[in-house]
Protein backbone atom coordinates (compact mmCIF):
# COMPACT_ATOMS: atom_id res chain seq x y z
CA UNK A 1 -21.99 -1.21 4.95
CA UNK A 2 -19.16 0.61 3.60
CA UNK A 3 -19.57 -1.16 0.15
CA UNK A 4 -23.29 0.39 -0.44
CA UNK A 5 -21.85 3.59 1.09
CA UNK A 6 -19.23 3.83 -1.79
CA UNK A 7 -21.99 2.65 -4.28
CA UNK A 8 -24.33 5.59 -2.85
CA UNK A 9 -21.23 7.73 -2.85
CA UNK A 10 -20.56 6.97 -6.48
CA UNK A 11 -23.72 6.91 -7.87
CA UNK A 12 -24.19 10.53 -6.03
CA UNK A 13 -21.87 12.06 -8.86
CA UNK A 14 -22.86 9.83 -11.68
CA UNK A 15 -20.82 6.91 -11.82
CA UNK A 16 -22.68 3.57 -12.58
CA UNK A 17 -19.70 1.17 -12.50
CA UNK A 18 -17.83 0.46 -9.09
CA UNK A 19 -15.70 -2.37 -8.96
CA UNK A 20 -14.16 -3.59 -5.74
CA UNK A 21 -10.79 -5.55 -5.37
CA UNK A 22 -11.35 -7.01 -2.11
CA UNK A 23 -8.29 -6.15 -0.37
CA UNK A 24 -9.14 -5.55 3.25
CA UNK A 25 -9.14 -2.36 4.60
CA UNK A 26 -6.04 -1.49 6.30
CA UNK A 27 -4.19 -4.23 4.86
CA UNK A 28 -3.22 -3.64 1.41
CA UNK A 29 -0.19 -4.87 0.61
CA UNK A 30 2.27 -3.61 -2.61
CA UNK A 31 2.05 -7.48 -4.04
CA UNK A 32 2.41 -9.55 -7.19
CA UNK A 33 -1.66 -10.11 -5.62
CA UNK A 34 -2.35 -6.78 -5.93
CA UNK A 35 -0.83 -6.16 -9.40
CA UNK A 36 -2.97 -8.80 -11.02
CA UNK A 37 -5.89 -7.30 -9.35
CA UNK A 38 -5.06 -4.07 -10.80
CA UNK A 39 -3.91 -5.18 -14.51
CA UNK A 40 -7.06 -7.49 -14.72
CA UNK A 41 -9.21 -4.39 -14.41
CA UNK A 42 -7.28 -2.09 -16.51
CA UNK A 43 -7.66 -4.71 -18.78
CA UNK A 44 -11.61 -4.81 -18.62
CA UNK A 45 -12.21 -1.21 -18.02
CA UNK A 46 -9.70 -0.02 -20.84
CA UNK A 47 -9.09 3.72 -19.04
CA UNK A 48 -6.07 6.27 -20.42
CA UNK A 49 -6.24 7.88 -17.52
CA UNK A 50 -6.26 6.40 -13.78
CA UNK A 51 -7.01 8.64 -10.69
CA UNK A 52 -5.03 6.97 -7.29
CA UNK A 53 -4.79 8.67 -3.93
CA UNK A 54 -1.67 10.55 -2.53
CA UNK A 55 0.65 7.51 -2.23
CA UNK A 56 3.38 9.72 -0.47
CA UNK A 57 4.35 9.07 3.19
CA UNK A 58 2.31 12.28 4.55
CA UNK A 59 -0.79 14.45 3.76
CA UNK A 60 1.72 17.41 3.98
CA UNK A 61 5.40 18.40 4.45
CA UNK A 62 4.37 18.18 8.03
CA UNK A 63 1.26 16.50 8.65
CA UNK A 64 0.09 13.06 9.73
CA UNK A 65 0.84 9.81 8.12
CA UNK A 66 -0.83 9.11 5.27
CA UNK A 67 -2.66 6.06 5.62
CA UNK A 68 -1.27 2.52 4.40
CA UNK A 69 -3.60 1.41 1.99
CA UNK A 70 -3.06 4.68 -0.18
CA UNK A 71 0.81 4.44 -0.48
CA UNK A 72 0.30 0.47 -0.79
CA UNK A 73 -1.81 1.24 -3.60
CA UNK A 74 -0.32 4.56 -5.02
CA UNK A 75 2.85 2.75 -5.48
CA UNK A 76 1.18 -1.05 -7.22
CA UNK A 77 -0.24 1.18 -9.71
CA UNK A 78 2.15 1.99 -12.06
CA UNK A 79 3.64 -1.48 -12.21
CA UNK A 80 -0.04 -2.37 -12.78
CA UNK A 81 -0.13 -0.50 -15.72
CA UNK A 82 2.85 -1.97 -17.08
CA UNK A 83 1.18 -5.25 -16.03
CA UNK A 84 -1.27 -4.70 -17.50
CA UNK A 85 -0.05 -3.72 -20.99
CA UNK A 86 2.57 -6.95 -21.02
CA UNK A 87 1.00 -9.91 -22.93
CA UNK A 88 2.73 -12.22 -21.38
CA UNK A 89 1.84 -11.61 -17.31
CA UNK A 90 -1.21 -12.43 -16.05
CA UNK A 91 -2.50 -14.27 -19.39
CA UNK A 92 -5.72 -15.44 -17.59
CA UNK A 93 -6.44 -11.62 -16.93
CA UNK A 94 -7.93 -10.46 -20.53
CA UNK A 95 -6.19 -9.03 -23.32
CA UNK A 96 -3.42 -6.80 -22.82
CA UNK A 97 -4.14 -2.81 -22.39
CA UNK A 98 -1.08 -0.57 -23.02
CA UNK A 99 -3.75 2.72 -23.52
CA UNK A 100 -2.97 4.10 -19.87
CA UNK A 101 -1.27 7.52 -20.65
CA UNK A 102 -1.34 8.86 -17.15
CA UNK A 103 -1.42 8.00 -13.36
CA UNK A 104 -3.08 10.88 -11.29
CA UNK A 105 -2.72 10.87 -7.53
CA UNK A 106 -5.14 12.98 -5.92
CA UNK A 107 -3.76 15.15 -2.88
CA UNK A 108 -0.53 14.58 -3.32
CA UNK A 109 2.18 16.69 -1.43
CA UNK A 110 3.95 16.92 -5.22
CA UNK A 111 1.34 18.33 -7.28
CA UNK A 112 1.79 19.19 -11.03
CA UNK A 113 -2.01 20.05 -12.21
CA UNK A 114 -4.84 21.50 -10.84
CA UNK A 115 -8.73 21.03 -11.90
CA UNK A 116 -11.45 23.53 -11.03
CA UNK A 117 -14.54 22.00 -9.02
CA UNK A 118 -15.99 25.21 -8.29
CA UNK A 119 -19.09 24.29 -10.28
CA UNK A 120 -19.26 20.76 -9.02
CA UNK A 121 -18.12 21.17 -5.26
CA UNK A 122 -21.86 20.62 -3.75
CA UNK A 123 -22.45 17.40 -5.54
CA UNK A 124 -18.60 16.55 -3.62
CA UNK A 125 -20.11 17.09 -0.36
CA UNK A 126 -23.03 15.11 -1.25
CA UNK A 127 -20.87 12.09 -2.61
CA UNK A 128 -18.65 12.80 0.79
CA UNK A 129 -21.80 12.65 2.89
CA UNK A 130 -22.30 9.10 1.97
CA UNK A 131 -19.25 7.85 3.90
CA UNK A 132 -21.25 7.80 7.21
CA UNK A 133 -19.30 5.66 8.69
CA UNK A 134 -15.72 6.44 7.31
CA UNK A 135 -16.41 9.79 8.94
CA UNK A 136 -17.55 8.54 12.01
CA UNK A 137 -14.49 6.51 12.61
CA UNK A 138 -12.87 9.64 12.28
CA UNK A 139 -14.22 10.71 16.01
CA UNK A 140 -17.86 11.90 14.27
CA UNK A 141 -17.59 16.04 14.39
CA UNK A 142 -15.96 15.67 11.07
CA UNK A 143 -18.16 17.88 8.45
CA UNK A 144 -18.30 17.06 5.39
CA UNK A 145 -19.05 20.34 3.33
CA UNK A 146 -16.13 22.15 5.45
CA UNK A 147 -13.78 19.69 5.38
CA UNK A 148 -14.31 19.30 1.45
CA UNK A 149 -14.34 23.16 1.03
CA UNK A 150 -11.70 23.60 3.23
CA UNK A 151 -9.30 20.98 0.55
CA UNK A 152 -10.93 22.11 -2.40
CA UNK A 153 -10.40 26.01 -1.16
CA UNK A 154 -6.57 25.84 -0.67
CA UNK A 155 -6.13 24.06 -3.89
CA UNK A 156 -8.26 26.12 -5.51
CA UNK A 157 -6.22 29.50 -4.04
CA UNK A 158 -3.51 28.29 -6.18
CA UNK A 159 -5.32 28.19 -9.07
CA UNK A 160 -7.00 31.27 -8.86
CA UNK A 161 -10.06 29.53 -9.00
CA UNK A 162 -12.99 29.25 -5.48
CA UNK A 163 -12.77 25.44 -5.54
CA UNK A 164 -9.93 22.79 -7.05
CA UNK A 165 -8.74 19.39 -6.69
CA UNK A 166 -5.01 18.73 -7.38
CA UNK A 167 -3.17 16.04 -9.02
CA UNK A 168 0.57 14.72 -9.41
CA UNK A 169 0.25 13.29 -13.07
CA UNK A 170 2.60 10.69 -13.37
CA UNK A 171 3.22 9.32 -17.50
CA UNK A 172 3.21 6.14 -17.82
């Protein structure tokens, strides 16, 4: 279910290609595992850019935890990249890639760049509205366009823009 909800999801803002890892949900782990997962599809998909999740310990200064998987990830990914550049790791993972020229973690509490989504922030919803289940898990009154708007707004307030998303761009 959650697998045709991120294909819906992605396909809702135009993406066509969605590859999943299967690492289980809520049990990621920062492992030699993980970083062939990662280099093998750097290596196929050939990006120079990659966009992670906040990989920090909190959402904010003082907020919740941030969830497991995303510092798991956040923090595999640029020893992935590396990975996946080096010739001689993972040899039966495709040809090397050493094009990566940033990492850029969504959300995070250290942001260096913002992007304006003011023209694109209904077609966020809509892609947000697809996680049915994701945001029933999170107790079910969670909605969608004001939780988005509410993000997107504060980020944006920095920027002097309605609507942003901010990164931490980390060079690889």
């Amino acid at each position: 279910l959650r697998t045709q909800e991120q294909e819906a999801s992605a396909a809702t803002v135009g993406v066509s290609v969605v590859e999943f890892l299967d690492h289980p949900d809520g049990l990621v782990v920062n492992s030699l595992e993980l970083r062939r997962d990662l280099a093998a599809a750097i290596r196929r998909h050939r990006p120079d850019v990659i966009i992670g999740s906040n990989y920090r310990q909190r959402w904010s200064a003082q907020g919740p935890w941030n969830h497991v998987d995303h510092r798991e990830l956040g923090t595999a990914l640029p020893d992935a990249v590396r990975d996946a550049a080096n010739r001689w790791l993972f040899t039966d993972a495709g040809e090397p890639w050493g094009g990566v020229a940033w990492i850029a973690y969504a959300a995070s509490t250290e942001p260096t760049h913002v992007v304006d989504v003011t023209d694109t922030i209904d077609v966020g919803v809509a892609s947000l509205q697809c996680h049915r289940t994701y945001l029933d898990a999170l107790g079910g009154d969670v909605d969608p366009d004001e939780f988005l708007r509410s993000s997107a707004g504060a980020a944006g307030a920095s920027a002097g823009v309605d609507y942003a998303v901010s990164f931490e761009l980390v060079p690889t």
